[in-house]
Protein backbone atom coordinates (compact mmCIF):
# COMPACT_ATOMS: atom_id res chain seq x y z
CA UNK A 1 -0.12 20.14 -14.67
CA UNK A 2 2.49 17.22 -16.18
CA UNK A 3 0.60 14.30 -17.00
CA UNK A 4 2.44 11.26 -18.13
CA UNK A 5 -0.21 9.49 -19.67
CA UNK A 6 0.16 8.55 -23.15
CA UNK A 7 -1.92 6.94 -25.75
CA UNK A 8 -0.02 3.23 -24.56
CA UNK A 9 -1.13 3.65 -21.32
CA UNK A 10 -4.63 4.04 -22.55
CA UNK A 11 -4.36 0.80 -24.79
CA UNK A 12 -3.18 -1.35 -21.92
CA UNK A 13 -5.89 -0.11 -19.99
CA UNK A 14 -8.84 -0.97 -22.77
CA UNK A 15 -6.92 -4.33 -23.11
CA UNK A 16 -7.00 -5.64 -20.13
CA UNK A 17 -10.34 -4.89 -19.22
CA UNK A 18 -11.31 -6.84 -22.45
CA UNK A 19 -9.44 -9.73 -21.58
CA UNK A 20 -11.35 -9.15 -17.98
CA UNK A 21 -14.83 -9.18 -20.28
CA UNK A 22 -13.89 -11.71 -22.43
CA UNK A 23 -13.60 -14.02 -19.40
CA UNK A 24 -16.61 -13.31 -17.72
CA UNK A 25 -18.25 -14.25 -21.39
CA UNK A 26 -16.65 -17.41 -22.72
CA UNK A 27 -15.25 -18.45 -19.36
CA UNK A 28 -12.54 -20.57 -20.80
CA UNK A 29 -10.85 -21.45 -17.27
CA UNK A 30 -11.62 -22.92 -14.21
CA UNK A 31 -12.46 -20.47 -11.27
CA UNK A 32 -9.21 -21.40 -9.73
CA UNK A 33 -7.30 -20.39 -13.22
CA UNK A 34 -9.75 -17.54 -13.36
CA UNK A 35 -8.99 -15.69 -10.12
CA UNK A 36 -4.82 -16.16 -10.65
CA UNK A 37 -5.48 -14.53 -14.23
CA UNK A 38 -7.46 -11.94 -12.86
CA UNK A 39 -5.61 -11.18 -9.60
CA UNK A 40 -2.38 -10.56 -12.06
CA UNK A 41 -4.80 -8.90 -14.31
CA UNK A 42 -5.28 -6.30 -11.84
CA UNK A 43 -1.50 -5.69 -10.66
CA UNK A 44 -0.91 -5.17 -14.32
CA UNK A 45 -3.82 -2.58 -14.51
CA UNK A 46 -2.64 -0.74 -11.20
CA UNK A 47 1.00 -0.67 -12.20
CA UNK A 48 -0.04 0.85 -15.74
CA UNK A 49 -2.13 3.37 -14.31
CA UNK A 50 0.34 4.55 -11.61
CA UNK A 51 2.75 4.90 -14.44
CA UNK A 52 0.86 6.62 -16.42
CA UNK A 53 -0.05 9.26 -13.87
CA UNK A 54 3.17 9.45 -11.50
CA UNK A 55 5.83 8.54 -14.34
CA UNK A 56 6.87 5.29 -12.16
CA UNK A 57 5.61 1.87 -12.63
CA UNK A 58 5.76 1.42 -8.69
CA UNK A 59 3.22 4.84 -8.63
CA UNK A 60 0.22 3.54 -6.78
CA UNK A 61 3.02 2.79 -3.64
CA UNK A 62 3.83 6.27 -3.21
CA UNK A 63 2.47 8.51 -1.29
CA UNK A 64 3.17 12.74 -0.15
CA UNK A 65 6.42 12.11 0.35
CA UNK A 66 7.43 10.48 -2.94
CA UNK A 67 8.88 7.42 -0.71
CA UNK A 68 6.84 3.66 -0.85
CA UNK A 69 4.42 3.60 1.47
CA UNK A 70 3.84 -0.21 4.00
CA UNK A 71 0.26 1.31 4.43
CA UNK A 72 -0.24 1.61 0.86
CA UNK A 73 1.25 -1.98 0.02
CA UNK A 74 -0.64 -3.43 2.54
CA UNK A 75 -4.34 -1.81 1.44
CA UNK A 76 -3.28 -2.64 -2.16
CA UNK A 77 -2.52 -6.57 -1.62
CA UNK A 78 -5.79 -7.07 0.49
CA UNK A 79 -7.59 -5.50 -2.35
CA UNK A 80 -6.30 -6.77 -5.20
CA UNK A 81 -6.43 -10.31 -3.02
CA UNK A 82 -10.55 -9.99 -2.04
CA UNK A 83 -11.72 -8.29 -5.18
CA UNK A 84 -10.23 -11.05 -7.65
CA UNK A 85 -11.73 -13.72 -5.34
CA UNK A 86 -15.26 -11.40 -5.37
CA UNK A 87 -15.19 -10.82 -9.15
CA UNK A 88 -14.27 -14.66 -9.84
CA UNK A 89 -16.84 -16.34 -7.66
CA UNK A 90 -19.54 -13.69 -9.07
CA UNK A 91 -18.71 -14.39 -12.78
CA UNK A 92 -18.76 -18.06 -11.92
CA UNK A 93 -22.04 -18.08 -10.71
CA UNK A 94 -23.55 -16.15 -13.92
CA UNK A 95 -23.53 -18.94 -15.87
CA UNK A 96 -26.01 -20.78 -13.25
CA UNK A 97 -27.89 -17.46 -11.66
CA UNK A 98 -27.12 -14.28 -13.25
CA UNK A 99 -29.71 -12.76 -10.90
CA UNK A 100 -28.53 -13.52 -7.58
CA UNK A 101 -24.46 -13.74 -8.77
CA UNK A 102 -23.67 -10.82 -6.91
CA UNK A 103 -25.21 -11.86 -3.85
CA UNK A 104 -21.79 -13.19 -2.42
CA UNK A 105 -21.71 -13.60 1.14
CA UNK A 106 -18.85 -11.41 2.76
CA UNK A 107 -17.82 -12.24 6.08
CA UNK A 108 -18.00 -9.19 8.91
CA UNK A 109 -14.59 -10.51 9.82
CA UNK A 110 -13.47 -9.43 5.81
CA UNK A 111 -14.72 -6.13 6.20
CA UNK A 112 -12.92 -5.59 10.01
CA UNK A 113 -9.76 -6.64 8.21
CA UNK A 114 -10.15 -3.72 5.32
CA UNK A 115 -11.20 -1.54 7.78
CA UNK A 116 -8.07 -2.20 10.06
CA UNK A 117 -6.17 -1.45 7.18
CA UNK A 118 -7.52 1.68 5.97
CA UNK A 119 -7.22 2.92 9.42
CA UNK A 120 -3.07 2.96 8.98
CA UNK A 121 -3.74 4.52 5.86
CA UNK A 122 -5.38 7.02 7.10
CA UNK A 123 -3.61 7.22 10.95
CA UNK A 124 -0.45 7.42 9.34
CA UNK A 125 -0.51 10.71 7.44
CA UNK A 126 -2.08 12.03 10.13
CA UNK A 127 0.39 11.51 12.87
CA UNK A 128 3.19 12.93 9.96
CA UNK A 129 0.88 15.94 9.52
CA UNK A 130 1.36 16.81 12.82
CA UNK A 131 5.47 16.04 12.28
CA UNK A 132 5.67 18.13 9.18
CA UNK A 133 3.89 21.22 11.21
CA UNK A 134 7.15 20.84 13.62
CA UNK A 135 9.94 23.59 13.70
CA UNK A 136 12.78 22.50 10.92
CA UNK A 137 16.08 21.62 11.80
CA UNK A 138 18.64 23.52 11.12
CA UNK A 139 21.06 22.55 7.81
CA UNK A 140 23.99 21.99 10.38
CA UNK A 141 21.89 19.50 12.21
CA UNK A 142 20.29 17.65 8.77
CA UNK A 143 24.13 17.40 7.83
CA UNK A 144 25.03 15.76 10.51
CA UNK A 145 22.57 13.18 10.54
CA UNK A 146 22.48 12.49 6.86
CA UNK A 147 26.53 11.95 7.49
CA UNK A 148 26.47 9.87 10.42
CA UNK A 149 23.69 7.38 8.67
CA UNK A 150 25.97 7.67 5.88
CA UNK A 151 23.17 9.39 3.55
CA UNK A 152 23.49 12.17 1.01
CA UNK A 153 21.56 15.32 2.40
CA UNK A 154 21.09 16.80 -1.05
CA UNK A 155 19.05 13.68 -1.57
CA UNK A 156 16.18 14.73 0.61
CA UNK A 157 13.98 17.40 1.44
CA UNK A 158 12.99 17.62 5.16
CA UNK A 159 9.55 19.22 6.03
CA UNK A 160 9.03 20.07 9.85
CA UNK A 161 10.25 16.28 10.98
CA UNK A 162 9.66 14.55 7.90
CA UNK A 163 11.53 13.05 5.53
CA UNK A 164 10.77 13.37 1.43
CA UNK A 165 12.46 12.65 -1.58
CA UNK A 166 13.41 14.97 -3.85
CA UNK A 167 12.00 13.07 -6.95
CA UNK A 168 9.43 10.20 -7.44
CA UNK A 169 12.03 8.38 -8.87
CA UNK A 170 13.66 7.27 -6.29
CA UNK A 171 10.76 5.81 -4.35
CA UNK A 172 12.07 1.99 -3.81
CA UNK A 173 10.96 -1.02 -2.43
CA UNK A 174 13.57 0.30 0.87
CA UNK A 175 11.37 3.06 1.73
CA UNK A 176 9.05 0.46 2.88
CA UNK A 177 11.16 -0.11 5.91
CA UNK A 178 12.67 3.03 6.79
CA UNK A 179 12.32 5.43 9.10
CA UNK A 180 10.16 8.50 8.09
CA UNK A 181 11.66 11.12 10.29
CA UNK A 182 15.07 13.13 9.74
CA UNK A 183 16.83 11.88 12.61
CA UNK A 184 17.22 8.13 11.74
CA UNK A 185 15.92 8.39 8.16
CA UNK A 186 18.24 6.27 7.02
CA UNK A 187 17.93 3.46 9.28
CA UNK A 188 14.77 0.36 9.63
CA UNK A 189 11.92 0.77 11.25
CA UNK A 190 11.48 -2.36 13.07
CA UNK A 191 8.03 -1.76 13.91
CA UNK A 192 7.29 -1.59 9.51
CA UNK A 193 9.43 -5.08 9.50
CA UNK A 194 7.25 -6.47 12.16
CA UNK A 195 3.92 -5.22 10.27
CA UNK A 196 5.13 -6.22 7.10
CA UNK A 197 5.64 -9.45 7.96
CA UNK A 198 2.48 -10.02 9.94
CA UNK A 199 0.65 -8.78 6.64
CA UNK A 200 2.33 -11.29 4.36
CA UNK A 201 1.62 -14.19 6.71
CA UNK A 202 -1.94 -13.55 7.02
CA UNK A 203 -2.23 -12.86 3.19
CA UNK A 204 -0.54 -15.44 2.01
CA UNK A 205 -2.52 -17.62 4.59
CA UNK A 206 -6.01 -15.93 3.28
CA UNK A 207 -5.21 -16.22 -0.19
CA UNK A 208 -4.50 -20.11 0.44
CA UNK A 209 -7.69 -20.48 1.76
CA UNK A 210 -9.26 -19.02 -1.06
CA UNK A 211 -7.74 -20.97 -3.48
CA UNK A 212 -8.95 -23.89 -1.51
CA UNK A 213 -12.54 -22.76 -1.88
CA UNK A 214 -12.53 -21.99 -5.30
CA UNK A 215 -10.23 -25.84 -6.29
CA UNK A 216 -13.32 -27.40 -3.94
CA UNK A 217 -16.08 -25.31 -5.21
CA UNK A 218 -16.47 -22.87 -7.97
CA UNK A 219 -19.63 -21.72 -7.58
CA UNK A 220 -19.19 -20.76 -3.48
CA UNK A 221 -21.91 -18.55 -1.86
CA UNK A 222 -19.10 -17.07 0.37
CA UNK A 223 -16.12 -15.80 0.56
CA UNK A 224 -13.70 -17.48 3.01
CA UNK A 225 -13.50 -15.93 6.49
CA UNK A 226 -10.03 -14.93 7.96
CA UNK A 227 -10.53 -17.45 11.00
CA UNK A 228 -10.46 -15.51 14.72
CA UNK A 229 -7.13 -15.08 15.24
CA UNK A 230 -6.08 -13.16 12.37
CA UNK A 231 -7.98 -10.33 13.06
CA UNK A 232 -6.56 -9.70 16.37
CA UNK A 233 -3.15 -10.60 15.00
CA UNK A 234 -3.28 -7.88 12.38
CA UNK A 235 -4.73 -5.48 15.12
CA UNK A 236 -2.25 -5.93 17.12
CA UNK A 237 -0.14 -5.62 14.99
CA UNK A 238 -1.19 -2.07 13.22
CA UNK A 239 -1.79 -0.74 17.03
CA UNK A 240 1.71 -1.33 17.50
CA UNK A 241 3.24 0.51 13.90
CA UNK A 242 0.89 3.81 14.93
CA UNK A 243 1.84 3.61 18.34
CA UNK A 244 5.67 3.55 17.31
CA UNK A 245 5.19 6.13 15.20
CA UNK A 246 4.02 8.13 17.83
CA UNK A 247 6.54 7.34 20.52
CA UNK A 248 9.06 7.63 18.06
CA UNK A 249 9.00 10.85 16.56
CA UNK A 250 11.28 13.41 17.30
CA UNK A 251 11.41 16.00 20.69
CA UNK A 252 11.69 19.35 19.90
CA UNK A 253 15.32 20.58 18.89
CA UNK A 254 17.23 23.11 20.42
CA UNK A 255 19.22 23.94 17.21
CA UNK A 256 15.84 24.57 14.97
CA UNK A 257 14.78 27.68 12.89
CA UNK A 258 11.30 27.83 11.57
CA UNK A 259 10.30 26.72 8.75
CA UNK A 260 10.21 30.19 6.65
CA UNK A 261 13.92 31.16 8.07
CA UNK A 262 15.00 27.38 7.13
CA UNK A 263 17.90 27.93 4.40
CA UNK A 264 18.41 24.08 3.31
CA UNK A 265 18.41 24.30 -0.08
CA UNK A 266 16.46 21.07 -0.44
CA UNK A 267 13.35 22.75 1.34
C-alpha cells in the first residue's frame, strides 16, 4: 500500500499537540485567545494528517470518488467548531476544578445538529451506492456529455452513474458544488449551493455565540445552544440535498452496456 507519510508529517503532528499541552499547562491566553489558537490548531493538524495519508493537503475533504465532498466540509467545520469550544472551556475550568472540568453541559439541541450532519454523511454514499450499481453508459454517450458541458472525458472515470476523478489531485474546492452524476457532471448543484450556504450561516452564527460566551465568561458550565430555529433550518435544509439527490439521478439509458462489457478506457 503507498503511504505518503513521512517523518515531517510526524513532527508536525507531535508539535502541535505540544503546543495543545503546553496550553492546557501554563494557560498563557485568555479562553477567548485560547479557543481561536486551538480551533486553527486543529485545521492545521487535520490538513497535515490528510496530507500525509492521501498526498493532498485538502485530504480529509475527499471522499470514494477522489472529488471534495459538502458532507465532509460540513461534519468537519461543526467539529472542529464544538470540540475547540469543548476542549477550551474544559481546560479553563482545570485551573478552578480539575475534578468536575469535564462535566460541560452539552445541549440536546448540539448533539441533534451533529447528528443531522452525520446523517448526509452517511445518506449520501448510500444513495451513490445504489448509482454506481447502475448499468454504464456507453463511451459514445460519456463523450457527448463531457463535450456538450465542455469537459474533458479522459478526465474522469464513470462508475454505474457516478462520477470520479481519475487522481486525488484534482479534488478542488469546485467539486463541492457539482453535480455527482455523468450526465450534468460538469454543471452546479443548486441544491449543494443552497446547503452550503445554510451551513455557513448557522456556523458562523454558532461560532459567534460562542465567542460571546467565552469574552463574557471563561469558566462557562455550558456550551451555547443553537437557538430553535437553527435546527429546523439545517433540517430542512439536508432533507432537501438527499431528496435532490434522489430525484435527480439519472433514468435508465437506452444506449448502456454493463459494466463488464463497458470499453471506456477511464473505467
Amino acid at each position: 500500500m503507498r503511504t505518503h507519510w513521512r517523518r515531517l508529517h510526524t513532527i508536525g503532528s507531535l508539535l502541535l499537540i505540544a503546543v495543545f499541552v503546553g496550553l492546557a499547562i501554563v494557560q498563557p491566553l485568555t479562553a477567548y485567545q485560547s479557543w481561536i489558537v486551538v480551533m486553527i490548531g486543529m485545521v492545521i493538524f487535520t490538513m497535515i494528517v490528510g496530507h500525509g495519508i492521501t498526498g493532498v493537503w485538502q485530504g480529509a475533504l475527499v471522499d470514494e470518488r477522489l472529488r471534495m465532498s459538502l458532507s465532509r466540509l460540513q461534519l468537519l467545520l461543526w467539529t472542529i467548531l464544538i470540540v475547540s469550544a469543548f476542549a477550551t472551556i474544559a481546560v479553563m475550568r482545570m485551573s478552578s476544578d480539575a475534578v468536575n472540568a469535564l462535566n460541560v453541559g452539552v445541549p440536546e439541541t448540539i448533539w441533534a445538529l451533529l447528528g443531522i450532519s452525520a446523517t448526509s454523511l452517511i445518506g449520501s454514499p448510500l444513495i451513490k451506492s445504489t448509482e454506481k450499481n447502475a448499468p454504464a453508459p456507453s463511451v459514445d454517450r460519456i463523450e457527448k456529455v463531457a463535450a456538450d458541458q465542455g469537459a474533458d472525458p479522459n478526465a474522469i472515470t464513470v462508475v454505474g452513474n457516478i462520477v470520479k476523478n481519475t487522481d486525488i489531485s484534482q479534488a478542488s474546492i469546485a467539486d463541492i458544488f457539482m453535480v455527482e452524476y455523468f450526465t450534468n457532471f460538469a454543471l452546479l448543484d443548486l441544491g449543494k449551493i443552497q446547503l452550503f450556504f445554510f451551513t455557513m450561516l448557522l456556523v458562523i452564527a454558532y461560532g459567534t455565540a460562542i465567542g460571546s460566551l467565552l469574552r463574557t465568561d471563561p469558566m462557562p458550565s455550558s456550551l451555547p445552544d443553537v437557538g430553535a430555529g437553527m435546527l429546523p433550518l439545517l433540517g430542512i435544509s439536508h432533507t432537501g440535498y438527499l431528496a435532490h439527490k434522489v430525484v435527480t439521478s439519472p433514468d435508465d439509458h437506452p444506449d448502456v452496456v454493463r459494466p463488464a462489457d463497458a470499453t471506456h478506457p477511464n473505467q
